[in-house]
Protein backbone atom coordinates (compact mmCIF):
# COMPACT_ATOMS: atom_id res chain seq x y z
CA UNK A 1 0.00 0.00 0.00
CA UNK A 2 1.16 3.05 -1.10
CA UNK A 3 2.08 5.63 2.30
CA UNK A 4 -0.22 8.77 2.44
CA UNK A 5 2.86 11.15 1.35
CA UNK A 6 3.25 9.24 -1.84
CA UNK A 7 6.37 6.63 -1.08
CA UNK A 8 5.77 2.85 -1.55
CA UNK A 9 7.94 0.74 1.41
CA UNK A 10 9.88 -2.46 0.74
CA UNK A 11 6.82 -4.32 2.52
CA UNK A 12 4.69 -3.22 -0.20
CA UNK A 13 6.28 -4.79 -2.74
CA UNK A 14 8.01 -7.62 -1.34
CA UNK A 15 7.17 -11.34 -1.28
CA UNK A 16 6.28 -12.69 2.20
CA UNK A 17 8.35 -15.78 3.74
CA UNK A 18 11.54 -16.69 2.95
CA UNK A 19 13.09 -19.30 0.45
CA UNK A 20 16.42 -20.58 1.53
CA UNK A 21 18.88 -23.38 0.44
CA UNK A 22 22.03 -24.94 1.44
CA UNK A 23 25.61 -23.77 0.54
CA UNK A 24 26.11 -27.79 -1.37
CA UNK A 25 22.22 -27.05 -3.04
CA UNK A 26 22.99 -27.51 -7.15
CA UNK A 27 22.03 -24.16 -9.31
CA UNK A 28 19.57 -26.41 -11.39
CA UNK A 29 17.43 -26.75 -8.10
CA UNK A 30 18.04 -22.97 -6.98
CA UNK A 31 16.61 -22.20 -10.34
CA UNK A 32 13.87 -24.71 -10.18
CA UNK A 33 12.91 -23.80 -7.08
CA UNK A 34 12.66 -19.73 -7.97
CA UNK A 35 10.56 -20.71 -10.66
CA UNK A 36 8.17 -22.63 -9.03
CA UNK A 37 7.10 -19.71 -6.78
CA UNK A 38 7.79 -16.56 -8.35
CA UNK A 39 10.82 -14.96 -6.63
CA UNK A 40 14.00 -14.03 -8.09
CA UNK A 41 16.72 -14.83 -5.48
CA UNK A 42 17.03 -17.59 -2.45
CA UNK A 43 18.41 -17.04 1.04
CA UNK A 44 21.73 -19.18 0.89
CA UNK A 45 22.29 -20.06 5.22
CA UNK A 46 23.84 -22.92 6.44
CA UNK A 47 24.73 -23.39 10.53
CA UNK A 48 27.22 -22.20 12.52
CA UNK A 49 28.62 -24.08 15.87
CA UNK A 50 29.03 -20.89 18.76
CA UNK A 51 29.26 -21.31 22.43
CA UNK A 52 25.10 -20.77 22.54
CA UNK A 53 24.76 -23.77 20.44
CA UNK A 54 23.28 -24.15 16.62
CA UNK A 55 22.23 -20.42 15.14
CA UNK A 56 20.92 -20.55 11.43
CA UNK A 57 23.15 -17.78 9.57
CA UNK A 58 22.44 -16.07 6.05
CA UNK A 59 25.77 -16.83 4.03
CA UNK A 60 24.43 -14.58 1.17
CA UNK A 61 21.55 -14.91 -1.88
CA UNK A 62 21.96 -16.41 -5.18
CA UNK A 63 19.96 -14.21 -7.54
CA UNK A 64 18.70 -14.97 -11.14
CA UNK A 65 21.05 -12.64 -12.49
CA UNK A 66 23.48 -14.80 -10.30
CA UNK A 67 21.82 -17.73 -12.53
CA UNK A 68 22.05 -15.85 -15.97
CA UNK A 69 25.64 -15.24 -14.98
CA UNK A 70 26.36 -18.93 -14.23
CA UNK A 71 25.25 -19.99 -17.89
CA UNK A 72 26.41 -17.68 -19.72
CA UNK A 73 29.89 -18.42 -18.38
CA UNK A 74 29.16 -22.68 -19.13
């Protein structure tokens, strides 16, 4: 929704939830996966081992440009 002085917010236009994947996922399922609902980049995490125990951490996003990128260079 569009804010009364005019600006539209990130949480207007973004897509709700998040898609994620492992560091060892294959670029054929990334890309099968963003197709399949729509978005155009994955949540790459994996977990890291601290003194509080297991924590889920973002290691970056793989985007389809990332994808376009990839096969243009095969």
């Amino acid at each position: 929704m569009t804010q009364p002085n005019g600006t539209v917010t990130v949480g207007d236009v973004m897509s709700s939830g998040v898609i994620d994947a492992a560091p060892q996922t294959s670029l054929l399922a990334i890309a099968a996966q963003m197709a399949e609902r729509g978005v155009h980049c994955v949540v790459v995490d994996g977990l890291a081992r601290g003194p509080a125990g297991s924590e889920e951490l973002v290691w970056g996003i793989v985007s389809d440009m990332d994808l376009i990128s990839a096969a243009a260079a095969s």
